[in-house]
Protein backbone atom coordinates (compact mmCIF):
# COMPACT_ATOMS: atom_id res chain seq x y z
CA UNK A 1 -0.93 14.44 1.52
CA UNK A 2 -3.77 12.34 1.68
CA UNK A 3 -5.74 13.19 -1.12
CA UNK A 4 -2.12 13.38 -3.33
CA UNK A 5 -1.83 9.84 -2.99
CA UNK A 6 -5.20 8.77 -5.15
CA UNK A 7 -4.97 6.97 -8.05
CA UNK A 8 -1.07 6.43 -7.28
CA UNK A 9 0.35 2.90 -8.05
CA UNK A 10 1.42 1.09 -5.03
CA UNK A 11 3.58 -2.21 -4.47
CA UNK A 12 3.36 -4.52 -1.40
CA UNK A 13 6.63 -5.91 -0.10
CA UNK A 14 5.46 -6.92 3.48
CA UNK A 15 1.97 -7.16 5.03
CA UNK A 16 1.37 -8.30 8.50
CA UNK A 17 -2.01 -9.90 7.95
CA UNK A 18 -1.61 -13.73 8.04
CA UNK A 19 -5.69 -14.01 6.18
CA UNK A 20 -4.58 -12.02 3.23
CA UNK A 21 -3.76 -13.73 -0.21
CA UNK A 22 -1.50 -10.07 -0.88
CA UNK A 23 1.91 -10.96 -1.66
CA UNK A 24 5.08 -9.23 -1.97
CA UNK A 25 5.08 -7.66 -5.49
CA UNK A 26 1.80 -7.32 -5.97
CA UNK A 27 0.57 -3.54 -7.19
CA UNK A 28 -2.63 -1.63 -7.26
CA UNK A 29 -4.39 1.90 -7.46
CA UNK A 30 -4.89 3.89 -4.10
CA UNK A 31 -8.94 4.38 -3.87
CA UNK A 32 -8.68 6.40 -0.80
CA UNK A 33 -6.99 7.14 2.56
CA UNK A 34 -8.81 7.49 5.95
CA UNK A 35 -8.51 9.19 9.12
CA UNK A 36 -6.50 6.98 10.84
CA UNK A 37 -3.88 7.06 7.63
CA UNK A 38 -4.75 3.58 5.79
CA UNK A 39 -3.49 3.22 2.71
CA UNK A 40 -6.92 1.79 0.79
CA UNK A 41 -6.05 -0.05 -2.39
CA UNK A 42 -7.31 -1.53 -5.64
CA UNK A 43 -4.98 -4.40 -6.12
CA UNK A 44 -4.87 -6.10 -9.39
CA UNK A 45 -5.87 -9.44 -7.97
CA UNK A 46 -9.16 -8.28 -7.40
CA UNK A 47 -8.57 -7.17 -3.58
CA UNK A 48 -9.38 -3.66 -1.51
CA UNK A 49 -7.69 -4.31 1.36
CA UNK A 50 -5.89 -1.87 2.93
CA UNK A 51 -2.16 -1.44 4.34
CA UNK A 52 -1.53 0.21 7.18
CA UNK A 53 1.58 2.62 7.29
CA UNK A 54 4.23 1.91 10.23
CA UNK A 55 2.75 -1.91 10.42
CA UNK A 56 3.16 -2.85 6.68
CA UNK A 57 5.87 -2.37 4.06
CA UNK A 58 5.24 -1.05 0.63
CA UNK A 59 6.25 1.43 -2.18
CA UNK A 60 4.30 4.47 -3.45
CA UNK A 61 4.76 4.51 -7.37
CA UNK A 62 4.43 7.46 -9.70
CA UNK A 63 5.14 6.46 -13.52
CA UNK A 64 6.07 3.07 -12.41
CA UNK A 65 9.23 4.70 -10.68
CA UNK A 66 9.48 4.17 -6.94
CA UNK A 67 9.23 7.39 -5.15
CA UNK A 68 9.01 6.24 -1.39
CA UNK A 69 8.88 3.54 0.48
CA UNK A 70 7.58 2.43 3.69
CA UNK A 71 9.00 0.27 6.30
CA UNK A 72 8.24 -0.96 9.55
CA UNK A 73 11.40 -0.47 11.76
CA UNK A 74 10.42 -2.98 14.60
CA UNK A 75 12.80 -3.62 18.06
């Protein structure tokens, strides 16, 4: 799965780092994915930081459709 999710378009909806100039909507490329399971991206605004699945919020694009999305279900 890892490797499948290169060069895929991503969109942020929710990231919990309060340093980051990311905002909901914003998309990029996936560059890579590490052993831990972030999500490294290529945003558009010039940023490669990463988002980190279970903590963040996003969608995984293919052809500018969304195909999944990710959520942080928190108690």
């Amino acid at each position: 799965m890892k490797n499948s999710l290169i060069g895929k378009e991503i969109k942020l909806i929710r990231m919990e780092d309060p340093y980051t100039s990311l905002k909901s909507g914003d998309v990029g490329t996936i560059s890579s994915v590490d052993s831990t399971g972030t999500i490294f991206v290529n945003w558009q605004n010039g940023s490669k930081l990463g988002v980190i699945p279970g903590i963040d919020e996003y969608q995984i694009l293919e052809n500018k459709r969304f195909i999944k999305l990710f959520k942080d279900y928190k108690n």
